[in-house]
PDB file of N, CA and C in Angstrom:
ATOM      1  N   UNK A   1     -10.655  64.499  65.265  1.00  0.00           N
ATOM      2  CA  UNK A   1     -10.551  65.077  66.584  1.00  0.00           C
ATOM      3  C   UNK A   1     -10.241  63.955  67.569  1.00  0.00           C
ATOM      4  N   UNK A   2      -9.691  64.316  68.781  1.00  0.00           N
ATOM      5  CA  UNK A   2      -8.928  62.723  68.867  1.00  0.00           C
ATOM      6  C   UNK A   2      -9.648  62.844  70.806  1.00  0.00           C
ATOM      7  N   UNK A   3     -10.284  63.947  71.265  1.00  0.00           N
ATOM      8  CA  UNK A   3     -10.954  64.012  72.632  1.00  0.00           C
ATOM      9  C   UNK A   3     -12.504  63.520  72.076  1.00  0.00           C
ATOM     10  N   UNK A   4     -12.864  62.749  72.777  1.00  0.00           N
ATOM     11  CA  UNK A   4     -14.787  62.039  72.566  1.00  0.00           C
ATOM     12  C   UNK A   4     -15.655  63.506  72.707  1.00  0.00           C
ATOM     13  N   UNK A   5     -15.634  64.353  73.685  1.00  0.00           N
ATOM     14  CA  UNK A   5     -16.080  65.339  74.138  1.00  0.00           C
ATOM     15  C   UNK A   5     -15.950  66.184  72.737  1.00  0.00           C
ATOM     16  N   UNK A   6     -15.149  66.987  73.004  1.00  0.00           N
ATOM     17  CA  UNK A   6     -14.930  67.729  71.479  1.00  0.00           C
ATOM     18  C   UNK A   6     -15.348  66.939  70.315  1.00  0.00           C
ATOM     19  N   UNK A   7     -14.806  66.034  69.928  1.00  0.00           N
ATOM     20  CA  UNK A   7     -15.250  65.340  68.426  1.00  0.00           C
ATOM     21  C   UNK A   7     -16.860  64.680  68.680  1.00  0.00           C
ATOM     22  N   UNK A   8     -17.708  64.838  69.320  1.00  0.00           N
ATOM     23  CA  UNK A   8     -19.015  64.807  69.839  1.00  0.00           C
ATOM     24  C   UNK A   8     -19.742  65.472  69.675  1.00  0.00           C
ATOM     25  N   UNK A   9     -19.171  66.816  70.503  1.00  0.00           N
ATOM     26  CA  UNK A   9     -20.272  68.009  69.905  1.00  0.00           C
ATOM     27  C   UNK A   9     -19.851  68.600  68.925  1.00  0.00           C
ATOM     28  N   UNK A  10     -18.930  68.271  68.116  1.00  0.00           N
ATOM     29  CA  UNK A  10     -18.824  68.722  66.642  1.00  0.00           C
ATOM     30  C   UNK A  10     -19.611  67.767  65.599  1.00  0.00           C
ATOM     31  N   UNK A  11     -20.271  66.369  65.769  1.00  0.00           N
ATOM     32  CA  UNK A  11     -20.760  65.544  64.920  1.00  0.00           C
ATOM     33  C   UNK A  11     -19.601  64.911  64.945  1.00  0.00           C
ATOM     34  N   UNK A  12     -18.155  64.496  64.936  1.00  0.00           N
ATOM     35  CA  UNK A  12     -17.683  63.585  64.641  1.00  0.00           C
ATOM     36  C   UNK A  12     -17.751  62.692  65.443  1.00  0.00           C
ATOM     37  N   UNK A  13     -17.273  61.175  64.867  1.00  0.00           N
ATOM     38  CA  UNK A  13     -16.800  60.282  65.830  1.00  0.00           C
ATOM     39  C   UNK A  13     -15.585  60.413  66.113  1.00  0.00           C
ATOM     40  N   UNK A  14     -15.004  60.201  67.524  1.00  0.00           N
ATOM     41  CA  UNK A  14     -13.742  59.979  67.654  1.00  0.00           C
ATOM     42  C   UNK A  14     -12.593  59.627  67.030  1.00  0.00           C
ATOM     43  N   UNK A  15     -11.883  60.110  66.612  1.00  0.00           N
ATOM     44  CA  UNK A  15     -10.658  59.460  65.898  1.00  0.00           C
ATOM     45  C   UNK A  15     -11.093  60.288  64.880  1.00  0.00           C
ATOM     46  N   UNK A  16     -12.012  60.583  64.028  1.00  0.00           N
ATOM     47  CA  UNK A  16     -12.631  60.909  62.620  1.00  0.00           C
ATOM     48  C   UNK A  16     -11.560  62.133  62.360  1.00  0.00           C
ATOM     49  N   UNK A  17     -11.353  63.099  62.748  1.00  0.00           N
ATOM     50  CA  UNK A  17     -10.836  63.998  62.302  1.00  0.00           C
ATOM     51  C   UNK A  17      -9.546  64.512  63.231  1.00  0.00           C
ATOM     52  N   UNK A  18      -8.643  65.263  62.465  1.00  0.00           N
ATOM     53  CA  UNK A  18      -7.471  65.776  63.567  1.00  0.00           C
ATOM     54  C   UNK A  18      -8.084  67.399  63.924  1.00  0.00           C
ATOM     55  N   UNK A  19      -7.863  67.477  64.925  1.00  0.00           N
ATOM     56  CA  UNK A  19      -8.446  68.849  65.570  1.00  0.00           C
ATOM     57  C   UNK A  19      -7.450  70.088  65.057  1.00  0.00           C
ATOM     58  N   UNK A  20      -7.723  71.472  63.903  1.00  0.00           N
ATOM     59  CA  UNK A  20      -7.178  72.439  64.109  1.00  0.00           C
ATOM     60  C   UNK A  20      -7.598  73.366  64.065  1.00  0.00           C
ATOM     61  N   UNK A  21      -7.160  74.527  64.047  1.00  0.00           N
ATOM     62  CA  UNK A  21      -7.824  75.670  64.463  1.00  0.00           C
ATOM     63  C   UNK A  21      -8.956  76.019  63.589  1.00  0.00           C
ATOM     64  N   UNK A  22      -8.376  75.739  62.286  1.00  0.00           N
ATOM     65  CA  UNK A  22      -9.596  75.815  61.383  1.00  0.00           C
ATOM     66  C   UNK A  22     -10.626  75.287  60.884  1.00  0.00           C
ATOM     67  N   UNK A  23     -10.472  74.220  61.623  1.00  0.00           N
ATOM     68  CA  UNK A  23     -11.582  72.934  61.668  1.00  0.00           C
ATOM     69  C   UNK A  23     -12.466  73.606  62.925  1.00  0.00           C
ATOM     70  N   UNK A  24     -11.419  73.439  63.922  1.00  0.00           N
ATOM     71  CA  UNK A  24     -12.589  74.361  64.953  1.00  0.00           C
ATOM     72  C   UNK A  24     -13.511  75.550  64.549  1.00  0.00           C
ATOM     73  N   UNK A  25     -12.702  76.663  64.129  1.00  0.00           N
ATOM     74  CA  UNK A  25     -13.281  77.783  63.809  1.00  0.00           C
ATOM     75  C   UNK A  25     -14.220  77.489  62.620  1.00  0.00           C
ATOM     76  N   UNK A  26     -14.371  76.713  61.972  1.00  0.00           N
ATOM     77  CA  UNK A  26     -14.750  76.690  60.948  1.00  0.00           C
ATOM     78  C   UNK A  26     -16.584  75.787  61.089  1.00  0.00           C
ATOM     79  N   UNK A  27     -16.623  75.532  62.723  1.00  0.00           N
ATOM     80  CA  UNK A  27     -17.602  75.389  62.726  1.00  0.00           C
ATOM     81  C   UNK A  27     -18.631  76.004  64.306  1.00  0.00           C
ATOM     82  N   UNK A  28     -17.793  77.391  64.168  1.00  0.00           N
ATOM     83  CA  UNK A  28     -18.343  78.852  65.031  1.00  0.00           C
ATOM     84  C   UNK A  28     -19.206  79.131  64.160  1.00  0.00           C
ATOM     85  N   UNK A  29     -21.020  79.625  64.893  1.00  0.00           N
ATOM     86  CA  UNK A  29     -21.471  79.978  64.633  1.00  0.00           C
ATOM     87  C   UNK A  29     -20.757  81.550  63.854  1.00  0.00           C
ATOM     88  N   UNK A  30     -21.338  82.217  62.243  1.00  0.00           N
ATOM     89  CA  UNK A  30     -20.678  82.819  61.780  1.00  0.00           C
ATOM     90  C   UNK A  30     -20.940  84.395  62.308  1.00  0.00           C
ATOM     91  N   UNK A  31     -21.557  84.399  62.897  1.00  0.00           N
ATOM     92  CA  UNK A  31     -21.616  86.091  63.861  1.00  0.00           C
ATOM     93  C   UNK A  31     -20.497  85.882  64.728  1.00  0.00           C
ATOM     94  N   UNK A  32     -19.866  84.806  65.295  1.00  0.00           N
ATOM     95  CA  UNK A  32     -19.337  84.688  66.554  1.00  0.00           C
ATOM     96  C   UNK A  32     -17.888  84.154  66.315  1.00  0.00           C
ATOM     97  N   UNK A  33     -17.890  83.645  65.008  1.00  0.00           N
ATOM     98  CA  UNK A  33     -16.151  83.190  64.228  1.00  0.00           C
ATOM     99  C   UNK A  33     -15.071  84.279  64.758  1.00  0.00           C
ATOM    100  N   UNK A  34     -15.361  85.494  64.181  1.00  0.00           N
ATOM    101  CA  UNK A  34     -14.140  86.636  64.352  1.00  0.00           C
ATOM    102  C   UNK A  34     -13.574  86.666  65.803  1.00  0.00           C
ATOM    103  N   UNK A  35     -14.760  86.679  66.700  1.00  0.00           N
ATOM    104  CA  UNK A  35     -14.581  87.505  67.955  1.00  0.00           C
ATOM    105  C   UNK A  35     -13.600  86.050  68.430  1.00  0.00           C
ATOM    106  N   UNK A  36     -14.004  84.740  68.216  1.00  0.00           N
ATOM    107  CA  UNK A  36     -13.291  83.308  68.655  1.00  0.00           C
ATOM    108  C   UNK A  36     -11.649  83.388  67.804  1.00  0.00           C
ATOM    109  N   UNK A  37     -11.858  83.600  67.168  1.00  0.00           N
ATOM    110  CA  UNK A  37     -10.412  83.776  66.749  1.00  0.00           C
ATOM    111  C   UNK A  37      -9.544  84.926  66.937  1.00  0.00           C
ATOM    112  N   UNK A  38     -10.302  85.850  67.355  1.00  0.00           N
ATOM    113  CA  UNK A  38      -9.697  87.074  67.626  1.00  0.00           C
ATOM    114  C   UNK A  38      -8.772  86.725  69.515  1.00  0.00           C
ATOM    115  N   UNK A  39      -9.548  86.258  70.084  1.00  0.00           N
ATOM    116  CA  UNK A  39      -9.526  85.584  71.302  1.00  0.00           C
ATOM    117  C   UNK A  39      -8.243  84.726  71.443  1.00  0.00           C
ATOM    118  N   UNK A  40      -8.201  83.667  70.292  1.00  0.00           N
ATOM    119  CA  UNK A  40      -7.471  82.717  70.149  1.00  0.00           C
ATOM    120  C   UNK A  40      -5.990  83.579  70.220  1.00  0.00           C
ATOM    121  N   UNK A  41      -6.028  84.098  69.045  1.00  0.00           N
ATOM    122  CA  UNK A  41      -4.972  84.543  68.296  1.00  0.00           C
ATOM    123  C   UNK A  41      -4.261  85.584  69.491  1.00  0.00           C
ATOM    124  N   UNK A  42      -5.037  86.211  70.289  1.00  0.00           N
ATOM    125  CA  UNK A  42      -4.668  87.233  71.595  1.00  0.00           C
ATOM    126  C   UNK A  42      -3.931  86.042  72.623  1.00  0.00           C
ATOM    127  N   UNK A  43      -4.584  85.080  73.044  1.00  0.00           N
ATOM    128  CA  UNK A  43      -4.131  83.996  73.941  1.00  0.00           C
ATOM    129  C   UNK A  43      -2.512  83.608  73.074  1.00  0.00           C
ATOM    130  N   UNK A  44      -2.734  83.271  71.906  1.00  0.00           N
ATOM    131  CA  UNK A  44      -1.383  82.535  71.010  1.00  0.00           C
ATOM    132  C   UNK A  44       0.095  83.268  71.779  1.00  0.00           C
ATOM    133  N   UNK A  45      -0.782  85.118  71.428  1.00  0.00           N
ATOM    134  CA  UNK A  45       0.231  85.868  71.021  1.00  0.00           C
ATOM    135  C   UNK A  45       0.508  86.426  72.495  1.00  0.00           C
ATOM    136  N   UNK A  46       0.121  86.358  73.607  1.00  0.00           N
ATOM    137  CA  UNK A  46       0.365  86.832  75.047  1.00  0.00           C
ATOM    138  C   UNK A  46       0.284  85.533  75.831  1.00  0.00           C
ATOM    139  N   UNK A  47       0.830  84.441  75.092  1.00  0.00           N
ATOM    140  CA  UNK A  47       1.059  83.101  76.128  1.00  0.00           C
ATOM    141  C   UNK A  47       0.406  83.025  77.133  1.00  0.00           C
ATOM    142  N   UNK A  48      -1.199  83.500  77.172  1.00  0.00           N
ATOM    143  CA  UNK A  48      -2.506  83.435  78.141  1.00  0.00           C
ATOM    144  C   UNK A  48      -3.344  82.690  77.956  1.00  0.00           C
ATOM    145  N   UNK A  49      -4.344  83.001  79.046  1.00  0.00           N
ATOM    146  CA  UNK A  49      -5.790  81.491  78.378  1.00  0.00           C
ATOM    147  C   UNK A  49      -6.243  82.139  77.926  1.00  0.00           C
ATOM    148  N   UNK A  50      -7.786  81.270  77.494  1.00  0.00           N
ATOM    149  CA  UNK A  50      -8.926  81.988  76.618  1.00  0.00           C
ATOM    150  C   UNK A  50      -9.823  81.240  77.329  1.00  0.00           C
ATOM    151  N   UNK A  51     -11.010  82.320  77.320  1.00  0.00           N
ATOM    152  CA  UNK A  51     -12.473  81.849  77.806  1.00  0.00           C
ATOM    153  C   UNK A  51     -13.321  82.425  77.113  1.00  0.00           C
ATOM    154  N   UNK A  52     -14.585  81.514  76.610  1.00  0.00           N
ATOM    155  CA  UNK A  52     -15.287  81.857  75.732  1.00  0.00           C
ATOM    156  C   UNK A  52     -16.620  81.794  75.456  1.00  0.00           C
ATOM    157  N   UNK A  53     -17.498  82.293  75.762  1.00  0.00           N
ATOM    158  CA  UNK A  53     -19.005  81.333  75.482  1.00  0.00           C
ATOM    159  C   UNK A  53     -19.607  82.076  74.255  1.00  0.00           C
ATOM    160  N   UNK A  54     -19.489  81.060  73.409  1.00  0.00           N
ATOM    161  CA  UNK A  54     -20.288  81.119  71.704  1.00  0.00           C
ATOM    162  C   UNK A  54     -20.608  79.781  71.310  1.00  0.00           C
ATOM    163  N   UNK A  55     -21.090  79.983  70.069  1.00  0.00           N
ATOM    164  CA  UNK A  55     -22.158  79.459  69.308  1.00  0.00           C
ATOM    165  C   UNK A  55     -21.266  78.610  68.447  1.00  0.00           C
ATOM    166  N   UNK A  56     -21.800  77.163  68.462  1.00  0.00           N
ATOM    167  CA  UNK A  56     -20.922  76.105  66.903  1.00  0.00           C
ATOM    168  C   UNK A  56     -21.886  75.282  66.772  1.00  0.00           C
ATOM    169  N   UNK A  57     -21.927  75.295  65.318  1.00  0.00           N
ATOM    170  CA  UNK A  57     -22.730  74.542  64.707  1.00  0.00           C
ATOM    171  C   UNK A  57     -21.962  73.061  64.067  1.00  0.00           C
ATOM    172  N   UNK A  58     -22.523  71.556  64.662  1.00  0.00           N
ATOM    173  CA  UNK A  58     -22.651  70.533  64.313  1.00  0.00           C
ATOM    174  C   UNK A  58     -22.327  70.078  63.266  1.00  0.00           C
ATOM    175  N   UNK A  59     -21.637  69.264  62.207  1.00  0.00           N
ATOM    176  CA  UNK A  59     -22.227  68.654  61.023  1.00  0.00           C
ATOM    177  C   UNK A  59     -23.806  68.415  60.527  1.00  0.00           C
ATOM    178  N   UNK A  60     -24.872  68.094  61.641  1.00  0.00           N
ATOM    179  CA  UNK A  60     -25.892  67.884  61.463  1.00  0.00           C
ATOM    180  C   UNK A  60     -26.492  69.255  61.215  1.00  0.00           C
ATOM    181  N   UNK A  61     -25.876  70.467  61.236  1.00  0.00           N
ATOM    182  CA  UNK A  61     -26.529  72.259  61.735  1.00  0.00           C
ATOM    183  C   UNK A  61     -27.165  72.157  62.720  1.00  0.00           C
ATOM    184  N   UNK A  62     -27.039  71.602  63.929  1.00  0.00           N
ATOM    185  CA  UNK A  62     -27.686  71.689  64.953  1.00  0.00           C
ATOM    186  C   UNK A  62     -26.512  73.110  65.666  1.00  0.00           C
ATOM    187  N   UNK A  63     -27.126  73.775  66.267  1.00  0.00           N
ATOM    188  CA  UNK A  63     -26.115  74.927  67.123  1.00  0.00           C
ATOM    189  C   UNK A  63     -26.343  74.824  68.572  1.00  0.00           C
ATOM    190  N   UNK A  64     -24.901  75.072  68.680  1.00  0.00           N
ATOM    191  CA  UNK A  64     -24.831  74.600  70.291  1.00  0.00           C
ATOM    192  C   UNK A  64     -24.076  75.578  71.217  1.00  0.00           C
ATOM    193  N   UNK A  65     -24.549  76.420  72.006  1.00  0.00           N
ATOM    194  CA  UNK A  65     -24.188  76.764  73.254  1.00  0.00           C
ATOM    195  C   UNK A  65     -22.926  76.355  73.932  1.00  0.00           C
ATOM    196  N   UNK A  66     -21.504  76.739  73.720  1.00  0.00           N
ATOM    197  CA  UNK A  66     -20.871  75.935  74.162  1.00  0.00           C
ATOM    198  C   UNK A  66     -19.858  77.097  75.057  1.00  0.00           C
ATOM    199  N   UNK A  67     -19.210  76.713  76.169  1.00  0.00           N
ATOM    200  CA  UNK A  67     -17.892  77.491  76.877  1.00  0.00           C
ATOM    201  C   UNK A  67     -16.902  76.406  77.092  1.00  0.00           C
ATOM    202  N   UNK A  68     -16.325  77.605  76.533  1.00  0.00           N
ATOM    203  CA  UNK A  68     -14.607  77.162  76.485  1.00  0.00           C
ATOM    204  C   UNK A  68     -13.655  77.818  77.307  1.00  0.00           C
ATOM    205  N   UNK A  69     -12.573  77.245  77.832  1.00  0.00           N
ATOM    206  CA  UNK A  69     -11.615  77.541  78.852  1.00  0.00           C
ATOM    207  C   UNK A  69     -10.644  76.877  78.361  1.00  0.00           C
ATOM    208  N   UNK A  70      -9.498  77.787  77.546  1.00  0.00           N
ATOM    209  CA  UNK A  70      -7.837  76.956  77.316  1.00  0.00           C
ATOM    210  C   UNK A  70      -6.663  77.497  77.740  1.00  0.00           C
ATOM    211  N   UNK A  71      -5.525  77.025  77.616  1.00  0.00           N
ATOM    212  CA  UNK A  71      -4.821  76.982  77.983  1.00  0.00           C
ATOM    213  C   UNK A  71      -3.521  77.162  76.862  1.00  0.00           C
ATOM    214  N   UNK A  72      -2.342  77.709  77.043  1.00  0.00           N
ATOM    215  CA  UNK A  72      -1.194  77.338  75.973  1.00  0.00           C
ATOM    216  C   UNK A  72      -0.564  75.952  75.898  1.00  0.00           C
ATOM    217  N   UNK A  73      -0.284  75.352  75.153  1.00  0.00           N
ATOM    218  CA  UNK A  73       0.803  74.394  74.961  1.00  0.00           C
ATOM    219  C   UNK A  73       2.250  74.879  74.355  1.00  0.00           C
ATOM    220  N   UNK A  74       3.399  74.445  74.882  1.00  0.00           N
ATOM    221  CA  UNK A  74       4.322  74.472  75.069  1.00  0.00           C
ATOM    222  C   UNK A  74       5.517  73.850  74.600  1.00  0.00           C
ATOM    223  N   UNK A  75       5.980  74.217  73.605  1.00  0.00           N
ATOM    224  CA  UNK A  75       7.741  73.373  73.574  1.00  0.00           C
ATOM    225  C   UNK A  75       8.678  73.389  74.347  1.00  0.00           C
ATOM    226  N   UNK A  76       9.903  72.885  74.093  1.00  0.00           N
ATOM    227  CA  UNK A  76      11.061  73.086  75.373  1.00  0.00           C
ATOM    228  C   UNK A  76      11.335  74.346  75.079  1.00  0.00           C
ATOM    229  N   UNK A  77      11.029  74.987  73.940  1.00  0.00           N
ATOM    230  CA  UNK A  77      11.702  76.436  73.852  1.00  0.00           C
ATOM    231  C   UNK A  77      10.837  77.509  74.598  1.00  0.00           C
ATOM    232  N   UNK A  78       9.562  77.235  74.734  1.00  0.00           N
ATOM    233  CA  UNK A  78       8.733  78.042  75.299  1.00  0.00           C
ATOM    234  C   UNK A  78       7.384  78.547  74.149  1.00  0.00           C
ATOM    235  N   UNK A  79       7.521  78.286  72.724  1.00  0.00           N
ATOM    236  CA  UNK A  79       7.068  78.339  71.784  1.00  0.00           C
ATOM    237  C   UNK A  79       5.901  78.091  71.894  1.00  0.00           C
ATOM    238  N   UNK A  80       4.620  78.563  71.703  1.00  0.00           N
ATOM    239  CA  UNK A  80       3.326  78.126  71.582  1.00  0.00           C
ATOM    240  C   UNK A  80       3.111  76.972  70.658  1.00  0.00           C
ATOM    241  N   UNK A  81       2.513  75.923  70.815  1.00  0.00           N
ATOM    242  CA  UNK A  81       2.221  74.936  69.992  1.00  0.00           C
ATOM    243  C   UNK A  81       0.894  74.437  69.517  1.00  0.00           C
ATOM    244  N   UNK A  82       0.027  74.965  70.281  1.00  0.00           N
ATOM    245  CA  UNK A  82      -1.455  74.250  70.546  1.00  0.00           C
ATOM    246  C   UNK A  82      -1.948  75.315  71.799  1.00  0.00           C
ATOM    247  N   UNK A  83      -3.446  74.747  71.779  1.00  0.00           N
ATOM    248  CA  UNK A  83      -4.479  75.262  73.382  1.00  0.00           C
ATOM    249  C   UNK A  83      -4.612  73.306  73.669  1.00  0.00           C
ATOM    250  N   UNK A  84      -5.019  73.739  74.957  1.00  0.00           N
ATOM    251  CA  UNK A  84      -5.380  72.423  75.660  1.00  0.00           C
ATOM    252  C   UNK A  84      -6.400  73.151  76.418  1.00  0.00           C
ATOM    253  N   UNK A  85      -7.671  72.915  76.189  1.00  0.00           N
ATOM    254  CA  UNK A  85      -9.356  73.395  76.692  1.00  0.00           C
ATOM    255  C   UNK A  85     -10.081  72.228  77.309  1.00  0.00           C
ATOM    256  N   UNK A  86     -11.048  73.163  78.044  1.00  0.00           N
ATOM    257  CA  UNK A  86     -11.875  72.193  78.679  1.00  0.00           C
ATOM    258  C   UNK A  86     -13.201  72.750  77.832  1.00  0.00           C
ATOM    259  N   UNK A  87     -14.244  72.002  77.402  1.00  0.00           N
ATOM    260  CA  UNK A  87     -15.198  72.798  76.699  1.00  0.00           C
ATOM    261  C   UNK A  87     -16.424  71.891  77.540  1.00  0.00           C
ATOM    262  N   UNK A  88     -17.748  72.952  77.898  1.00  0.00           N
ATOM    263  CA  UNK A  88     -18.919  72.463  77.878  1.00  0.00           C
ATOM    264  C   UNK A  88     -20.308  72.660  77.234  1.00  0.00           C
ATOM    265  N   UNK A  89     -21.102  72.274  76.755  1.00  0.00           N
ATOM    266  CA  UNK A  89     -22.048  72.357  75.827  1.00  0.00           C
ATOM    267  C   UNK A  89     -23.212  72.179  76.500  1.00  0.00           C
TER     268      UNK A  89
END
């Protein structure tokens, strides 16, 4: 994960991992996975944000309270590429 913030409250150190969706999702609390990707995948597909407050659990299993606010990323074609979020825990 390559933001301190994000790769922080996931347990990593900085640099440690590359951030993707399924790395993210993959550490949503599991009552709260679907509805976060369901979210995602709505934002992808209607070039909108996403806002979110759920549950992710740590490397350590610690669970954390977290909101999220993203954004689309963009090619020259207009193509979705990525979110760019602000997250707080």
């Amino acid at each position: 994960m390559r933001t301190p913030p994000v790769s922080t409250g996931y347990g990593y150190e900085p640099g440690e991992k590359v951030p993707t969706t399924e790395l993210l999702l993959s550490h949503n609390h599991p009552d709260d996975r679907a509805v976060v990707a369901d979210a995602l995948a709505a934002a992808v597909r209607d070039h909108g944000a996403l806002g979110s407050r759920h549950r992710v659990i740590d490397t350590a299993g610690v669970h954390h309270q977290v909101l999220v606010v993203a954004d689309g990323m963009f090619d020259a074609t207009g193509a979705v590429v990525g979110t760019e979020s602000i997250s707080s825990t």
